[in-house]
Protein backbone atom coordinates (compact mmCIF):
# COMPACT_ATOMS: atom_id res chain seq x y z
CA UNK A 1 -74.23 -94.68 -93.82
CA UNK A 2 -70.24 -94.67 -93.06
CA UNK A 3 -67.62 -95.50 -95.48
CA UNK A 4 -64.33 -95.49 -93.37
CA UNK A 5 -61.18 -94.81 -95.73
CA UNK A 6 -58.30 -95.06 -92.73
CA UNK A 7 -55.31 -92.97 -93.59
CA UNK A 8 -51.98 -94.10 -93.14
CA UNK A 9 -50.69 -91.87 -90.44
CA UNK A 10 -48.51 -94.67 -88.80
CA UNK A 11 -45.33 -92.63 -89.60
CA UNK A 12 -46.46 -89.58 -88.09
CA UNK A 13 -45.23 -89.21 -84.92
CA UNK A 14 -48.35 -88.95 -82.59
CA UNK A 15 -51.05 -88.13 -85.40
CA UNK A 16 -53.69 -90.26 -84.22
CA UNK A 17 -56.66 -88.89 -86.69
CA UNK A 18 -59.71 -91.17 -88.43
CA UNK A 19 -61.11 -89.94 -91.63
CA UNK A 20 -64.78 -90.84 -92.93
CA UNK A 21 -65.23 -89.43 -96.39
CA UNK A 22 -68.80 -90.15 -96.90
CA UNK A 23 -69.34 -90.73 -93.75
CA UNK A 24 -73.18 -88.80 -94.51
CA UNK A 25 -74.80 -89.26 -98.12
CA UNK A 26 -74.57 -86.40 -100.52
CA UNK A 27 -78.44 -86.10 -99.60
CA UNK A 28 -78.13 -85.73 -96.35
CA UNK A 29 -75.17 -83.55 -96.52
CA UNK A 30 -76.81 -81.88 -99.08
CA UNK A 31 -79.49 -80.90 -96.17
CA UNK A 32 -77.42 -80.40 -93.46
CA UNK A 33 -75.22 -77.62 -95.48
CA UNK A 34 -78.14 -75.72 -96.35
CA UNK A 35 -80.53 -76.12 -93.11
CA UNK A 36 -77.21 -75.35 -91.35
CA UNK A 37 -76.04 -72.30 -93.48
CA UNK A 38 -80.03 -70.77 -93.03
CA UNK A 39 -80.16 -71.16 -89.51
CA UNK A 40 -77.29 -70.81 -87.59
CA UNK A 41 -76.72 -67.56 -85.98
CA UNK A 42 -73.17 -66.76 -87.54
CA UNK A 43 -71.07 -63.71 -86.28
CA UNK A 44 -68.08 -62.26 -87.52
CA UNK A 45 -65.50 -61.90 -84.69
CA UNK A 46 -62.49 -60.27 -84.06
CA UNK A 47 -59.44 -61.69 -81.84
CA UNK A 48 -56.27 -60.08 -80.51
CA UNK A 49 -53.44 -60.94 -82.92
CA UNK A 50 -49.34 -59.09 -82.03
CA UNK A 51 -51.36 -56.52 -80.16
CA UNK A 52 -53.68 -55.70 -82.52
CA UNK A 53 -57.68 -56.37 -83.20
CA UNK A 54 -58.37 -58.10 -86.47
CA UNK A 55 -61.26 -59.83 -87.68
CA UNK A 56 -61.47 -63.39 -87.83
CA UNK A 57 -61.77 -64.46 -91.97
CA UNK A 58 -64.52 -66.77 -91.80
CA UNK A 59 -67.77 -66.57 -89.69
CA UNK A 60 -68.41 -68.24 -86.28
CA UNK A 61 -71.33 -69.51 -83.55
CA UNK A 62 -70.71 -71.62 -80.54
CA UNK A 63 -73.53 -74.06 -79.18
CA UNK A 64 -74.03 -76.60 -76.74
CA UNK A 65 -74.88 -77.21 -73.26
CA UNK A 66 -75.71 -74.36 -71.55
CA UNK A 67 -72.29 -74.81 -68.81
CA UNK A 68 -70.04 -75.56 -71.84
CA UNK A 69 -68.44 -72.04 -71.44
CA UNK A 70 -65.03 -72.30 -73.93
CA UNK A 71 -62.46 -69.97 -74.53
CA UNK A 72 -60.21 -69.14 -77.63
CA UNK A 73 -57.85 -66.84 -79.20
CA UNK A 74 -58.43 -64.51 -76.06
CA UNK A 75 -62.56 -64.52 -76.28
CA UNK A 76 -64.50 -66.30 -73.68
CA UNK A 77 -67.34 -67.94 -75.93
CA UNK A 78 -70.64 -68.57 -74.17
CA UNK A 79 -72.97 -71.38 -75.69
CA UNK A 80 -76.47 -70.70 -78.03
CA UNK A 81 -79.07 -73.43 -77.11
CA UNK A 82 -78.85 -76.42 -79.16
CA UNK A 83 -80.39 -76.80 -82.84
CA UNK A 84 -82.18 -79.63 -83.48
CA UNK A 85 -80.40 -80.58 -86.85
CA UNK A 86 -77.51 -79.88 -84.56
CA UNK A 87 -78.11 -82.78 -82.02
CA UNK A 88 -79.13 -85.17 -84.64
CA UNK A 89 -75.69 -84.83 -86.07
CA UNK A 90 -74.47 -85.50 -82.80
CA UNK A 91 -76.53 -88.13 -82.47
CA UNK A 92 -74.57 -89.92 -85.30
CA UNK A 93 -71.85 -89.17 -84.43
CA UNK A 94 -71.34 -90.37 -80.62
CA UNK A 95 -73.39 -93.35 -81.61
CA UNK A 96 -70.43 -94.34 -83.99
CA UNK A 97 -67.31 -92.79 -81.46
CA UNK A 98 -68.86 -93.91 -78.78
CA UNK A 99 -67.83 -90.58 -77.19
CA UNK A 100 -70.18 -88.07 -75.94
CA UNK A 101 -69.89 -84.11 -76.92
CA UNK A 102 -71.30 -81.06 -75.40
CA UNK A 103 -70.67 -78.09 -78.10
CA UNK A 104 -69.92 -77.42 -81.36
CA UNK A 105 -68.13 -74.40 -83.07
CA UNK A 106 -69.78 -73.86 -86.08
CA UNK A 107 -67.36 -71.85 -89.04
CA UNK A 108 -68.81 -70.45 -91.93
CA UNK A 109 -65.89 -70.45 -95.13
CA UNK A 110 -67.85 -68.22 -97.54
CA UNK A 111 -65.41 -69.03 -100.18
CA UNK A 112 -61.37 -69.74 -100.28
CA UNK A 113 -60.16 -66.54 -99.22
CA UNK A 114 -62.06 -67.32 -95.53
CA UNK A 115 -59.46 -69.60 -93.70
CA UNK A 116 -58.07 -70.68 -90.65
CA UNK A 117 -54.21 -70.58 -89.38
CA UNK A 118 -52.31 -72.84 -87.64
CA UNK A 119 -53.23 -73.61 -84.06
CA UNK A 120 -53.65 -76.41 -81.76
CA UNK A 121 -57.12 -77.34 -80.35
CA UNK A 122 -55.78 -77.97 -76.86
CA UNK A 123 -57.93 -75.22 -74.23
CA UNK A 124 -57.54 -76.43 -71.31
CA UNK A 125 -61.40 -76.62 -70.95
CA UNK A 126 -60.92 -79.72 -73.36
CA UNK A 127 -59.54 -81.55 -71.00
CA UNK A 128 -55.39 -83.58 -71.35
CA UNK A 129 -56.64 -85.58 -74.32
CA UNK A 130 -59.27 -83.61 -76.59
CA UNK A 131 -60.95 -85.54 -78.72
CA UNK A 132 -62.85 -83.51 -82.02
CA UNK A 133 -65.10 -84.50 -84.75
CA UNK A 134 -64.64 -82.30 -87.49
CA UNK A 135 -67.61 -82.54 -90.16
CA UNK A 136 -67.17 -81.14 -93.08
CA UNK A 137 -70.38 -79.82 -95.47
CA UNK A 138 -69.90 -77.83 -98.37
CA UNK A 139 -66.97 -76.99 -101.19
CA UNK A 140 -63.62 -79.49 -100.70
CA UNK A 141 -60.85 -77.58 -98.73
CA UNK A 142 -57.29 -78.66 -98.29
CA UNK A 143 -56.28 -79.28 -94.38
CA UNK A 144 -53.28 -79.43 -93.30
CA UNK A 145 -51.04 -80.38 -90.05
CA UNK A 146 -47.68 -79.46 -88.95
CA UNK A 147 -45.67 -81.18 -86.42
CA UNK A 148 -44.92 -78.55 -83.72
CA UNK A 149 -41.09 -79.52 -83.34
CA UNK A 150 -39.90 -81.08 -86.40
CA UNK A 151 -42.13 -79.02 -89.08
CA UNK A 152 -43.50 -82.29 -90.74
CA UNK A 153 -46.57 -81.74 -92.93
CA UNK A 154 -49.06 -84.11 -93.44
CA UNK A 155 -52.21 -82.81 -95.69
CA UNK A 156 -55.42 -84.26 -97.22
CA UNK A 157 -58.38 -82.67 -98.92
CA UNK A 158 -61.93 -82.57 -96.65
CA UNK A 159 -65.10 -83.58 -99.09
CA UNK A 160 -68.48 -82.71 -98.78
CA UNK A 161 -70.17 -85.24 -95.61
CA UNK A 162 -66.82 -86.28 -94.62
CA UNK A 163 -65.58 -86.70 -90.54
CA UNK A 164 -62.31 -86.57 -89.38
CA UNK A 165 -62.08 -87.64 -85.94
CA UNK A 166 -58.84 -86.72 -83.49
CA UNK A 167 -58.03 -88.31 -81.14
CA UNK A 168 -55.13 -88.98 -78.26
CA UNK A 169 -52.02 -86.72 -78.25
CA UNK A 170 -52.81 -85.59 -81.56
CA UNK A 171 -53.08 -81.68 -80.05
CA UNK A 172 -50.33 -81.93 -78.27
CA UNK A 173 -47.84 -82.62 -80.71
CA UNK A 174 -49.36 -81.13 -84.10
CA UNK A 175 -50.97 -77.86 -85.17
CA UNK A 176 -53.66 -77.89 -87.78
CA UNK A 177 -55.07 -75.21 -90.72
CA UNK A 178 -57.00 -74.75 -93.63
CA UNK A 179 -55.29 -72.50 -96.01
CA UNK A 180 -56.40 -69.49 -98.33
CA UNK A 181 -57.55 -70.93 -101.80
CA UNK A 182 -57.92 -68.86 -104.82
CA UNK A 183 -59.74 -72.08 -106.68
CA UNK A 184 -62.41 -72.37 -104.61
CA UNK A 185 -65.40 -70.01 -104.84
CA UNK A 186 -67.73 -71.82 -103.09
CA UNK A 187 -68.66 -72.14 -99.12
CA UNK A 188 -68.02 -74.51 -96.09
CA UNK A 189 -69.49 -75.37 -93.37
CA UNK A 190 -67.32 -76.85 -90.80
CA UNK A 191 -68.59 -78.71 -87.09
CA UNK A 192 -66.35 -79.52 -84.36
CA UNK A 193 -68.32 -81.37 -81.69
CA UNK A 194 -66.00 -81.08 -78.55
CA UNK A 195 -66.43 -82.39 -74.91
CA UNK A 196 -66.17 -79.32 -72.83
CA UNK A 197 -64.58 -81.23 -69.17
CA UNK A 198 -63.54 -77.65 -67.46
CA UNK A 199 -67.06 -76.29 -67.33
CA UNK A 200 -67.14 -73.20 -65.08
């Protein structure tokens, strides 16, 4: 099922990051992406940004556990019970990681003007050292990370069934985004299973 590709991130300072780019068959990706884009209850939300409300450009859902309570950009985000198709990815995943998860934020890219800016994943409720598995279903997107003191970019494209796991300091010393795209016209899905530790 996985096809590991490492990436050569040993002269990034800190970027400790795995990426799996077929880590799930095109047929199973294939049903994943559309069970996923049917069912999940996505919301369009809105977030404080310089003082102002705006709406997020992309839609959202948060599930997990029902204590992993998570905050971001200002919005305290309480979890939707588990889908099944939901913990079966899991299920692959902290079988191969060998890391357990508790939520996922689900983001809807409904084509490449949806996006996401740059911003650490590093909550306190995710403990000193988060670690994320990012899946990726749907149209390629470009990613990219920024070093948050010395501006180094590092970028790579996200493919349809493909996992990027991060790991270690990675949060702490880099930002990450996926930029505006007037190419692509078709969705994404993305999953980040997290490990909420600070559960209230």
């Amino acid at each position: 099922m996985i096809n590991k590709e490492p990436l050569n991130t040993n002269e990034y300072d800190h970027l400790s990051i795995d990426y799996y780019p077929n880590f799930f068959p095109k047929e199973q990706a294939d049903f994943y992406f559309q069970t996923l884009y049917d069912t999940i209850a996505w919301q369009e939300e809105s977030y404080v940004m310089y003082g102002k409300m705006v709406k997020a450009p992309r839609l959202m859902a948060w599930y997990g556990d029902e204590h992993a309570e998570y905050s971001y950009s200002g919005v305290m985000h309480y979890p939707q019970p588990w889908l099944n198709i939901m913990l079966d990815i899991k299920q692959h995943l902290q079988q191969h990681f060998h890391h357990s998860f508790n939520s996922v934020l689900a983001n809807l890219y409904r084509n490449g003007q949806d996006s996401v800016g740059w911003h650490a994943d590093n909550e306190a409720e995710l403990g000193p050292n988060p670690v994320i598995a990012s899946v990726s279903l749907g149209a390629p997107r470009r990613f990219c990370f920024q070093h948050k003191k010395d501006k180094t970019l590092f970028e790579m494209v996200l493919t349809h069934g493909s996992v990027l796991f991060m790991y270690a300091q990675t949060q702490h010393y880099w930002k990450h985004a996926l930029p505006k795209s007037k190419e692509v016209v078709e969705p994404r899905i993305n999953l980040t299973f997290r490990e909420v530790v600070g559960e209230r």
